[in-house]
C-alpha atoms as a PDB file:
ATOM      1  CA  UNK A   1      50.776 -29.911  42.071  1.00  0.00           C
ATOM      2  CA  UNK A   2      49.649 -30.868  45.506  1.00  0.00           C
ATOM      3  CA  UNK A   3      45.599 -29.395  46.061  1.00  0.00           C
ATOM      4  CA  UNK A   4      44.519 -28.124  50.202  1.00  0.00           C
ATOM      5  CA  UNK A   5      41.673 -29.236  51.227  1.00  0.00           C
ATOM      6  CA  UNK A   6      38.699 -27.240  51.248  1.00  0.00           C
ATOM      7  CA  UNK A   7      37.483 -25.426  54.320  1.00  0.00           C
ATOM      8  CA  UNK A   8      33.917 -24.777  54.631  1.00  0.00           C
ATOM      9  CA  UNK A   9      32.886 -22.649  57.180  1.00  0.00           C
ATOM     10  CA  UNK A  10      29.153 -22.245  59.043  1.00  0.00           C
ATOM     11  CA  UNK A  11      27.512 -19.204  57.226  1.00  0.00           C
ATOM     12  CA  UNK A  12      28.061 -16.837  60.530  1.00  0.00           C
ATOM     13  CA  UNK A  13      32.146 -17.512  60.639  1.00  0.00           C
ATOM     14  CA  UNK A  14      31.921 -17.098  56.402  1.00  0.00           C
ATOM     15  CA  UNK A  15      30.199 -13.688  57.231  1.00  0.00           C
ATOM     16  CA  UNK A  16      32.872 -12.951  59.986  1.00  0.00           C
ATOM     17  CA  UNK A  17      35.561 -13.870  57.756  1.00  0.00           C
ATOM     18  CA  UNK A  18      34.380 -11.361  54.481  1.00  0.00           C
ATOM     19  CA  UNK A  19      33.343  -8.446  57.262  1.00  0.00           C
ATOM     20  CA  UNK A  20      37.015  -8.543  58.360  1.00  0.00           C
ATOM     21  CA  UNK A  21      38.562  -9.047  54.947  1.00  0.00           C
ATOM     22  CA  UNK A  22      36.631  -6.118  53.683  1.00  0.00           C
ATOM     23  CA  UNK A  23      38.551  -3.666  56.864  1.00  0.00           C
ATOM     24  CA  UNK A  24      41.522  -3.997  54.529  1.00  0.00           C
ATOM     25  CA  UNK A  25      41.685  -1.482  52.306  1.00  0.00           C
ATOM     26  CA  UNK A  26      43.601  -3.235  49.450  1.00  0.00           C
ATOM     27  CA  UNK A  27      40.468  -4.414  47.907  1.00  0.00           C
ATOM     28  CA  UNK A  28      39.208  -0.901  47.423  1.00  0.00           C
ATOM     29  CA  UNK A  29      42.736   0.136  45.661  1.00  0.00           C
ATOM     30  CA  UNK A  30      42.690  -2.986  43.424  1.00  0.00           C
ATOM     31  CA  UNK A  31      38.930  -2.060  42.762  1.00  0.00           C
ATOM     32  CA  UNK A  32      39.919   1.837  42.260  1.00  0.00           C
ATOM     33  CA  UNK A  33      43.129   0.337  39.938  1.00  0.00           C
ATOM     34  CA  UNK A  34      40.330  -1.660  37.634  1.00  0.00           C
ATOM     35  CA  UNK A  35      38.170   0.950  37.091  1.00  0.00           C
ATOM     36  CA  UNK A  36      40.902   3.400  35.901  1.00  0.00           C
ATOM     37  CA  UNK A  37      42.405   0.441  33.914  1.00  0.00           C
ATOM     38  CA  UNK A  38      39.279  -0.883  32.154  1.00  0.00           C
ATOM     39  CA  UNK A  39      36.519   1.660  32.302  1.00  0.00           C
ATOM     40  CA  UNK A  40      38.246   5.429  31.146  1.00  0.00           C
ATOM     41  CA  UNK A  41      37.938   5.677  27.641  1.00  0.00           C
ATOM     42  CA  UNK A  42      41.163   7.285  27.524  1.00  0.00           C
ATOM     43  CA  UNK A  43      44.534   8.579  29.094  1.00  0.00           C
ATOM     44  CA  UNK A  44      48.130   9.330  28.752  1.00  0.00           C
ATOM     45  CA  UNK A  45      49.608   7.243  31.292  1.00  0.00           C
ATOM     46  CA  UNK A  46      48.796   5.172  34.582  1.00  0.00           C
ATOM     47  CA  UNK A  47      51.305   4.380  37.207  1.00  0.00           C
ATOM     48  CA  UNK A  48      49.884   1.941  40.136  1.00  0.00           C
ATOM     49  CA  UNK A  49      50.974   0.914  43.215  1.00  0.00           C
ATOM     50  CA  UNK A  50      54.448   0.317  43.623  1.00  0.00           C
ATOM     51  CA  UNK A  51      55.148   3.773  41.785  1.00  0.00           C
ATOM     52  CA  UNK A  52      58.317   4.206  43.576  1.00  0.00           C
ATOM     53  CA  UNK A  53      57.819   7.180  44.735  1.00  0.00           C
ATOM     54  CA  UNK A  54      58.054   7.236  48.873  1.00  0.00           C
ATOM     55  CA  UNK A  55      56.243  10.191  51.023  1.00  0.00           C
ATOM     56  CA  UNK A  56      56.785   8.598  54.486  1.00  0.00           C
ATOM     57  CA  UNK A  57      57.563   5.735  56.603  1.00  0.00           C
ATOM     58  CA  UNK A  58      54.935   4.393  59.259  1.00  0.00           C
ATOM     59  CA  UNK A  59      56.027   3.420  62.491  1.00  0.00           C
ATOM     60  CA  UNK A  60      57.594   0.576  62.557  1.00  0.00           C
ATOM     61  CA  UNK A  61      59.797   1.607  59.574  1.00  0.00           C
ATOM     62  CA  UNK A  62      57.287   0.409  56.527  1.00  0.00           C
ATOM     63  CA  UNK A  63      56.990   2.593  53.289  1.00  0.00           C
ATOM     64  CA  UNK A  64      54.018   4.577  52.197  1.00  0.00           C
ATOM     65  CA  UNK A  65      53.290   5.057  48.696  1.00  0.00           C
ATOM     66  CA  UNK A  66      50.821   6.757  46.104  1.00  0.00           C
ATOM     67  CA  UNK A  67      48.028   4.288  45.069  1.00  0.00           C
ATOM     68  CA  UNK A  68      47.944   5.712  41.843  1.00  0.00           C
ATOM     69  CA  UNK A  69      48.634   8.326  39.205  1.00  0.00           C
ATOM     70  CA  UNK A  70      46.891   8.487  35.987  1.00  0.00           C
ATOM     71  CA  UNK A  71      47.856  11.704  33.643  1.00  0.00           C
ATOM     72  CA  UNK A  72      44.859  12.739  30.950  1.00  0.00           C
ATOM     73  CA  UNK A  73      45.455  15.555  28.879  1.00  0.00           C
ATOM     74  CA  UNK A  74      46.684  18.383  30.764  1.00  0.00           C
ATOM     75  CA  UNK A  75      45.468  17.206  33.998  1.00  0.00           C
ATOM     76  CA  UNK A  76      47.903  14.615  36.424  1.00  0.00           C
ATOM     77  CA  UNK A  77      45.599  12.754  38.802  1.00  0.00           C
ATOM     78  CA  UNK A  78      46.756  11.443  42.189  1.00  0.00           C
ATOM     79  CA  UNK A  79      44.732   8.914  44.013  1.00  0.00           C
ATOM     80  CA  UNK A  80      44.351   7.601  47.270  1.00  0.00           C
ATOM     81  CA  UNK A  81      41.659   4.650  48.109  1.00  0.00           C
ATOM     82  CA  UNK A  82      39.965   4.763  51.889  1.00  0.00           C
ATOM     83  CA  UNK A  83      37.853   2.102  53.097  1.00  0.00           C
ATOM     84  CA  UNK A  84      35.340   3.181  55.678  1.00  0.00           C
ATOM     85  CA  UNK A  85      32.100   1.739  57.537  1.00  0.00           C
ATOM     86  CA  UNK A  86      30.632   5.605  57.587  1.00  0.00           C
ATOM     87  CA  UNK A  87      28.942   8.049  56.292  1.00  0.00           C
ATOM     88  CA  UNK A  88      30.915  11.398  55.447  1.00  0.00           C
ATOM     89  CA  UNK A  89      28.760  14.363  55.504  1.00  0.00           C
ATOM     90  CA  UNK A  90      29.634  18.190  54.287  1.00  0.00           C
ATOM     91  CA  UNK A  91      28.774  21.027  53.868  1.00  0.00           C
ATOM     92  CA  UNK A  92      29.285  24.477  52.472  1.00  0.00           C
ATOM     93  CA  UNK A  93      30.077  28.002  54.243  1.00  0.00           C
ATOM     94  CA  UNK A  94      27.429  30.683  54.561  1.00  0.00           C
ATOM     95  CA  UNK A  95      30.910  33.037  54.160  1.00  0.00           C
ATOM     96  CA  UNK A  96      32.603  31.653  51.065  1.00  0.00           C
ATOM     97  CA  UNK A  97      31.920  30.820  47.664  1.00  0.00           C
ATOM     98  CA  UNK A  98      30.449  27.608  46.889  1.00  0.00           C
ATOM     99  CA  UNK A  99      31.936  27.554  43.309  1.00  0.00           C
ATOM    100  CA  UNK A 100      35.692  28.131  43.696  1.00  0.00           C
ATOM    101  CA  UNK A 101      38.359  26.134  44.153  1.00  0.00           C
ATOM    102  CA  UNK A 102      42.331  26.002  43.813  1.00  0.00           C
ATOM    103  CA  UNK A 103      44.716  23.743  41.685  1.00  0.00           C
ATOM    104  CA  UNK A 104      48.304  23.557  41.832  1.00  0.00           C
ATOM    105  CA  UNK A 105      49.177  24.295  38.001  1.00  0.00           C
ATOM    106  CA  UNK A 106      52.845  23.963  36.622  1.00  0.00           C
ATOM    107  CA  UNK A 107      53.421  27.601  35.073  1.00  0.00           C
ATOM    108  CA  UNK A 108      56.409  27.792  32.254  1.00  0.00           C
ATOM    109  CA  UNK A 109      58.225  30.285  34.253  1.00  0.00           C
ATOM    110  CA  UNK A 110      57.122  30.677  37.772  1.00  0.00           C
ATOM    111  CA  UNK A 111      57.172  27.324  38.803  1.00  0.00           C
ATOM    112  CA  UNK A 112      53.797  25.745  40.277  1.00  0.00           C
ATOM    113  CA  UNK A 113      51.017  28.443  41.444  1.00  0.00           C
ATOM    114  CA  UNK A 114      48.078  27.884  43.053  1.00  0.00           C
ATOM    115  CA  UNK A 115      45.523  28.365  40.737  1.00  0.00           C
ATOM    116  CA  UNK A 116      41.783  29.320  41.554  1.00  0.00           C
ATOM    117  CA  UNK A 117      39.295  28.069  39.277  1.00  0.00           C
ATOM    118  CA  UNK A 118      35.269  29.060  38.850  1.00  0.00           C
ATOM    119  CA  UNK A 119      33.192  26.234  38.146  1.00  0.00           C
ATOM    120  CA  UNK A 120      29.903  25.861  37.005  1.00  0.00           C
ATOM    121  CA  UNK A 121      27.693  24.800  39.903  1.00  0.00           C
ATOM    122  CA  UNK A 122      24.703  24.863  38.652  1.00  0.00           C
ATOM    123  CA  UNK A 123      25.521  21.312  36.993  1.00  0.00           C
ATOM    124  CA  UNK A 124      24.973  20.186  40.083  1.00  0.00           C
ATOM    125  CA  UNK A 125      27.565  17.446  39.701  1.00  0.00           C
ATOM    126  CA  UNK A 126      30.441  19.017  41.944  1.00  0.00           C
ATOM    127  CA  UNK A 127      29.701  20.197  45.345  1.00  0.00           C
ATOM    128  CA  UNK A 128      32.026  22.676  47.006  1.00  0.00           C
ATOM    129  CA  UNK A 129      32.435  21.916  50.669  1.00  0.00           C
ATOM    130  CA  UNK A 130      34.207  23.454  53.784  1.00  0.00           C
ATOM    131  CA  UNK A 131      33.547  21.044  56.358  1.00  0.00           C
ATOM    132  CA  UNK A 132      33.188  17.884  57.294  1.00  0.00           C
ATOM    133  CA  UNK A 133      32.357  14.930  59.581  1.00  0.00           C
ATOM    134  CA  UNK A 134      32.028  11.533  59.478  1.00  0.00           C
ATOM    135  CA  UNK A 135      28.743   9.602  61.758  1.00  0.00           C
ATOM    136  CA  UNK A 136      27.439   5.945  61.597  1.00  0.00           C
ATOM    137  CA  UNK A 137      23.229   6.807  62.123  1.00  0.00           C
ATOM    138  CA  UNK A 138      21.846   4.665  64.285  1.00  0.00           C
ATOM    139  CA  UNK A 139      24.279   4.812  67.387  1.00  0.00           C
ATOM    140  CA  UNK A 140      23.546   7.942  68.468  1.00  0.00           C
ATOM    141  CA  UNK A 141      26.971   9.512  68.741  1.00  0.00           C
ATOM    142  CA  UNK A 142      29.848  10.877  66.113  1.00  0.00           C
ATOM    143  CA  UNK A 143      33.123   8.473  65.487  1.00  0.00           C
ATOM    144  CA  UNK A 144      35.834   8.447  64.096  1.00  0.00           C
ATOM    145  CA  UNK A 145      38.273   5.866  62.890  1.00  0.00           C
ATOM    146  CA  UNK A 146      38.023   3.335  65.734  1.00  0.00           C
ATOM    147  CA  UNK A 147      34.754   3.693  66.807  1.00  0.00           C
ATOM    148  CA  UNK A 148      35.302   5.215  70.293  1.00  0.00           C
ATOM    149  CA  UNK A 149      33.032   7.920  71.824  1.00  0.00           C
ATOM    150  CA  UNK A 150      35.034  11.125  71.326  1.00  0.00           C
ATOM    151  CA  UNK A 151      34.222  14.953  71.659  1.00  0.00           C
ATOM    152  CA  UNK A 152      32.742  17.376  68.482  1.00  0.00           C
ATOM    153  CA  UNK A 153      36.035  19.149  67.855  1.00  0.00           C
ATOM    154  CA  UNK A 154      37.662  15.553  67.060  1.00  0.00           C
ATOM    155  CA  UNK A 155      35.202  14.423  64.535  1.00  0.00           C
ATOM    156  CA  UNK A 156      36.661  15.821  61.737  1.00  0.00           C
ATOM    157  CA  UNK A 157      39.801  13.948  62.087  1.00  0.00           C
ATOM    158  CA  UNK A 158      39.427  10.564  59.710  1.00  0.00           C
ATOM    159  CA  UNK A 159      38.292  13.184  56.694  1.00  0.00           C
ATOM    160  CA  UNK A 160      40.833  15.458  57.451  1.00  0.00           C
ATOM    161  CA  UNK A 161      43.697  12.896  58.097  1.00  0.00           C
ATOM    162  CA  UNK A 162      43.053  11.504  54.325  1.00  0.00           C
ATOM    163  CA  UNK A 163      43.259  15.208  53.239  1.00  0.00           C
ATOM    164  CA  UNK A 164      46.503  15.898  54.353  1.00  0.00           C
ATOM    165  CA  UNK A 165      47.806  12.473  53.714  1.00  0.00           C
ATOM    166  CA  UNK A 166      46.640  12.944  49.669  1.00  0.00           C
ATOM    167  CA  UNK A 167      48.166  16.435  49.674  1.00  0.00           C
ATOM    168  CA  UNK A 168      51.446  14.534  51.269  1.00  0.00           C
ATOM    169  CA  UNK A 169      51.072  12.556  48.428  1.00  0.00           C
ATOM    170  CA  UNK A 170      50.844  15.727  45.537  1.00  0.00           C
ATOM    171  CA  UNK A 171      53.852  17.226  47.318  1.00  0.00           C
ATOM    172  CA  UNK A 172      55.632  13.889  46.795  1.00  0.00           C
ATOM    173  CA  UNK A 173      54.648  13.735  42.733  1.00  0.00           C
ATOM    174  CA  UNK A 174      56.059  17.814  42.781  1.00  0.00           C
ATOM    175  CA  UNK A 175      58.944  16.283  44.027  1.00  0.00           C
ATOM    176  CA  UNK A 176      59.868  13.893  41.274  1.00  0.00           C
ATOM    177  CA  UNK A 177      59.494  17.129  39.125  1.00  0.00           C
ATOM    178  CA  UNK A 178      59.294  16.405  34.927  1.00  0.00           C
ATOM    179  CA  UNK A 179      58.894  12.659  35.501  1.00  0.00           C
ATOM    180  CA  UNK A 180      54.957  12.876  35.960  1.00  0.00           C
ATOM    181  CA  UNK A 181      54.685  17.012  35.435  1.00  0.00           C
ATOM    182  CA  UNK A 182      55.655  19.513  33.066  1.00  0.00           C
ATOM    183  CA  UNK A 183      55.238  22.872  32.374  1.00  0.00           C
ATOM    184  CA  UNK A 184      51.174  23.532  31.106  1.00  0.00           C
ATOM    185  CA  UNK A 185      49.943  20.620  33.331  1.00  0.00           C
ATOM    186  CA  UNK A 186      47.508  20.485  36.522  1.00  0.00           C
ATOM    187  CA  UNK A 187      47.964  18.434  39.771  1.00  0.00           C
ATOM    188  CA  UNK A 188      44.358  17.037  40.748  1.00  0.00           C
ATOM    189  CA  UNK A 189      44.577  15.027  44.127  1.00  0.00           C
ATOM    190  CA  UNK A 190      41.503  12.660  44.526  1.00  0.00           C
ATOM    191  CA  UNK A 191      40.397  10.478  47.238  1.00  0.00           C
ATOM    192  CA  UNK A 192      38.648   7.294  46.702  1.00  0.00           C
ATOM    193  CA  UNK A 193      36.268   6.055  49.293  1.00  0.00           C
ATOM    194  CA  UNK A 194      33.508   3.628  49.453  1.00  0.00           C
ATOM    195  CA  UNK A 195      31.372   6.143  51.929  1.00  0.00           C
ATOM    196  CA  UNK A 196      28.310   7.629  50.996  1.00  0.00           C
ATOM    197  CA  UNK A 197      29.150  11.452  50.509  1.00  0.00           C
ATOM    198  CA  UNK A 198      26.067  13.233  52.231  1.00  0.00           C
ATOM    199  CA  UNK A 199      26.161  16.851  51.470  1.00  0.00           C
ATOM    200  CA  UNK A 200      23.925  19.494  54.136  1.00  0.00           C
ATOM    201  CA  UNK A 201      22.542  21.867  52.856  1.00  0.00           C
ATOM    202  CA  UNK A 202      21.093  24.946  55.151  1.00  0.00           C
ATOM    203  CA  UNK A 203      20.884  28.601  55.329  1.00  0.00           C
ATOM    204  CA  UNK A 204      22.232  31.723  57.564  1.00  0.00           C
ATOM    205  CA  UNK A 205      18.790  31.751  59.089  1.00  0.00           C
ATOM    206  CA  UNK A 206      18.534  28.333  60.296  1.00  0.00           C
ATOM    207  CA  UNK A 207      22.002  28.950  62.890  1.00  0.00           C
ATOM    208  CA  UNK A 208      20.583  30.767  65.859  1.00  0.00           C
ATOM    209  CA  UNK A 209      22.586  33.385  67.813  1.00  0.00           C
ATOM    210  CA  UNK A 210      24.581  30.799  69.363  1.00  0.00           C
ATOM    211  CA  UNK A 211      25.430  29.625  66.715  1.00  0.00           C
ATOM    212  CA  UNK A 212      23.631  26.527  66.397  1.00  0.00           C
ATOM    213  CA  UNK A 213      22.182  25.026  63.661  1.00  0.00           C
ATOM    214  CA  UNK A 214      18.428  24.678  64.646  1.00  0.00           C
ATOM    215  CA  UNK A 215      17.208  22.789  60.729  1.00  0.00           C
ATOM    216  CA  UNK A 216      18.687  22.283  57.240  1.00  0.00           C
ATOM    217  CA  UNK A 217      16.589  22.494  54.009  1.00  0.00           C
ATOM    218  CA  UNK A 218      18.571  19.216  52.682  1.00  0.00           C
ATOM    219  CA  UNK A 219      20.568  16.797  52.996  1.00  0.00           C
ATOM    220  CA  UNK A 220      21.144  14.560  49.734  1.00  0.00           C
ATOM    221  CA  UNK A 221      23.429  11.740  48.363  1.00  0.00           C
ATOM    222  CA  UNK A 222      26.220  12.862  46.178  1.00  0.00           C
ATOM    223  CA  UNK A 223      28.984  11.685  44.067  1.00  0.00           C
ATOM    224  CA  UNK A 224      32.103  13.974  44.604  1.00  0.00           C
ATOM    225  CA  UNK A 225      32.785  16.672  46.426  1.00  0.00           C
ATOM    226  CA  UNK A 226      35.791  19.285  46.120  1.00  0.00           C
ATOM    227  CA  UNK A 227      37.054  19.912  49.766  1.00  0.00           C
ATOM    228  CA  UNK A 228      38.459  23.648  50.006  1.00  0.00           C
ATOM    229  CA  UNK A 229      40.995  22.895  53.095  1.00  0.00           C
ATOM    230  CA  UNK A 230      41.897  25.821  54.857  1.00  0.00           C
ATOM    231  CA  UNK A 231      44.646  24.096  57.167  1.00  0.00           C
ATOM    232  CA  UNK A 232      48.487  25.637  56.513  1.00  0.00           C
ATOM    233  CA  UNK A 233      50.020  22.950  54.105  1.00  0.00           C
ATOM    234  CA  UNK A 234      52.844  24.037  51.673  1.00  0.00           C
ATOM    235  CA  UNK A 235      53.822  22.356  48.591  1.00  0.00           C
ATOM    236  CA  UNK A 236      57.140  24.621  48.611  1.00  0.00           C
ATOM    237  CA  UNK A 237      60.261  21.859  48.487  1.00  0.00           C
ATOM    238  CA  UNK A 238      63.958  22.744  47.653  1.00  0.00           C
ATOM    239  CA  UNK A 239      63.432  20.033  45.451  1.00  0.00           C
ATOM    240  CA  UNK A 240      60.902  19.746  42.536  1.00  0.00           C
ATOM    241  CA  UNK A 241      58.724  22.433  41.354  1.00  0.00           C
ATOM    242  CA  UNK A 242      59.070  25.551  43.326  1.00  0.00           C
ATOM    243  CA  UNK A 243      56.388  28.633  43.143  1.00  0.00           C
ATOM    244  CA  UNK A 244      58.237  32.260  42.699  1.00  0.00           C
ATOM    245  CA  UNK A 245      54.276  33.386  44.215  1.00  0.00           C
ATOM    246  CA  UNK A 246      53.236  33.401  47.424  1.00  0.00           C
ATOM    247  CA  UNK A 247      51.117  30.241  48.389  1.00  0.00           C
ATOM    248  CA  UNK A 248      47.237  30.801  48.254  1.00  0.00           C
ATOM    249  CA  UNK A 249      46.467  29.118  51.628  1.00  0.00           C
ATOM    250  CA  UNK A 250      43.420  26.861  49.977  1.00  0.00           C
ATOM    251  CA  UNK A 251      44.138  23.660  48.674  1.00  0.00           C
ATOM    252  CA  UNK A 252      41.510  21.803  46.953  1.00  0.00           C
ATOM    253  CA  UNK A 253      41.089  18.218  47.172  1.00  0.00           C
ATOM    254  CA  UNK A 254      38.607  15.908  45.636  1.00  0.00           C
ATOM    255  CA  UNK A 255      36.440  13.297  47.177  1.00  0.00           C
ATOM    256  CA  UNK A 256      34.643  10.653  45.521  1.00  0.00           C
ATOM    257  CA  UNK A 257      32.514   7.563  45.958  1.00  0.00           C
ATOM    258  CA  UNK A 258      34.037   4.704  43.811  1.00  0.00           C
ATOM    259  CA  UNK A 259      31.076   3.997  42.320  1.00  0.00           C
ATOM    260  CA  UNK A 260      31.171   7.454  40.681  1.00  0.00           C
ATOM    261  CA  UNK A 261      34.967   7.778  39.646  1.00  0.00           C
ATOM    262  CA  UNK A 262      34.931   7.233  36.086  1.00  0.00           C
ATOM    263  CA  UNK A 263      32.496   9.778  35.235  1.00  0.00           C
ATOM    264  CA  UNK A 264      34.250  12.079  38.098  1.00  0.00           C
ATOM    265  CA  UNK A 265      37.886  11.576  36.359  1.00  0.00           C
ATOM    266  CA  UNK A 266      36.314  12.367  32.869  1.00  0.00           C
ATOM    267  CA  UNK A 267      34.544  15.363  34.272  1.00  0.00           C
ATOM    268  CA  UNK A 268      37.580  17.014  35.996  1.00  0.00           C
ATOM    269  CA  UNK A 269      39.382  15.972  33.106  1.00  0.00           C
ATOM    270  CA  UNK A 270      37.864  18.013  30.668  1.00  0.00           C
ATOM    271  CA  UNK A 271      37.576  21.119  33.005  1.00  0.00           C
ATOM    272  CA  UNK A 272      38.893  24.107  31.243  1.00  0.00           C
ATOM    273  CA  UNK A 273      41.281  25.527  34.391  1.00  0.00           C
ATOM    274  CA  UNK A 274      42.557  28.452  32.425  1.00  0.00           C
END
């Protein structure tokens, strides 16, 4: 077996070299796959990347796939990992409640219904959010994925692109119908990130009459939150599971700093849904 040389580098190109490694987001996914491998005490089943199961073609013709499935108990989990160099920050609505949120649950004879579920938020473990954006502090202006300057209404964009591409990714698992769900069973879409997850706290009395938010009594670190998304997305295929009920417009999905996914999994895992 023939042996390269080694390369050493100066410490700023090593540096260089790790900060543009780390941009790919494989890393995180084999990081994500580890944890779900090593650390859960237990589950059913887990299906990693290549699963097979296609929800889209990029571009220039290239598959996209689920990073991961992993079924506990009654619950099916699908995850999607998403590097990022910022901060995600949410919040809650001064209109809705900030303890409810919607599954997609496999009923025996209507198909899959979206199913709303009251959880216990005094725990304090889950926060229930509405919105979002994502801001690196320091430089004085919100970003998104590339960094430009861009206007307010456009922040929201990285966050809510990796919503709708892990509820792309649900829909596919529907699709395959029995092979990963069955009658009795929950569909719990997760994203993976390696952001900090700030979550704002404030009250009706700190948005003036403009409509501006003038102070906030909070804002604090946390480990997940659930994302109520309020943009139209169907799970209704002519393939699959189909629901005999009309659609409840929310769909919740889950977002979660790596750090904190075991204990997230084994927390949503043993929520009683029903």
């Amino acid at each position: 077996m023939n042996e390269g040389k080694i390369v050493n580098l100066e410490e700023k190109d090593k540096k260089d070299l790790i900060k543009e490694f780390n941009k790919r987001g494989y890393l995180l996914e084999d990081k994500m796959i580890s944890i779900l491998s090593r650390r859960l005490s237990t589950f059913n089943n887990l299906y990693k990347n290549p699963i097979g199961i296609e929800y889209g073609r990029r571009n220039n013709g290239e598959r996209i796939e689920i990073d991961a499935i992993v079924e506990i108990g009654d619950k099916t989990f699908v995850l999607d990992a998403k590097r990022t160099e910022y901060d995600w920050i949410f919040s809650s609505s001064i209109e809705r409640p900030n303890n409810a949120i919607n599954v997609v649950y496999i009923h025996p004879k209507e198909g899959y219904v979206s199913q709303p579920m009251i959880i216990d938020s005094s725990l304090g473990f889950l926060n229930v959010v509405y919105h979002d954006f994502a801001i690196k502090f320091g430089e004085n202006k919100l970003i998104r994925g590339r960094g430009e300057k861009i206007s307010l209404p456009e922040v929201n964009r990285p966050i809510h692109d990796a919503i709708r591409q892990i509820l792309k990714e649900s829909k596919a698992v529907l699709l395959e119908g029995s092979k990963y769900m069955s009658a009795g069973k929950f569909l719990i879409p997760i994203i993976v990130t390696n952001a900090r997850l700030l979550y704002l706290d404030f009250k009706d009395s700190q948005i003036d009459e403009q409509g501006n938010l003038t102070d906030w009594n909070s804002l604090k670190e946390v480990k997940a939150v659930g994302y109520n998304f309020h943009e139209s997305f169907s799970f209704n295929t002519e393939q699959g599971f189909h629901s005999s009920r009309p659609e409840n417009i929310v769909k919740t999905a889950f977002i979660v700093n790596i750090n904190h996914l075991k204990e997230t999994i084994e927390y949503l895992s043993g929520l009683h849904i029903i």
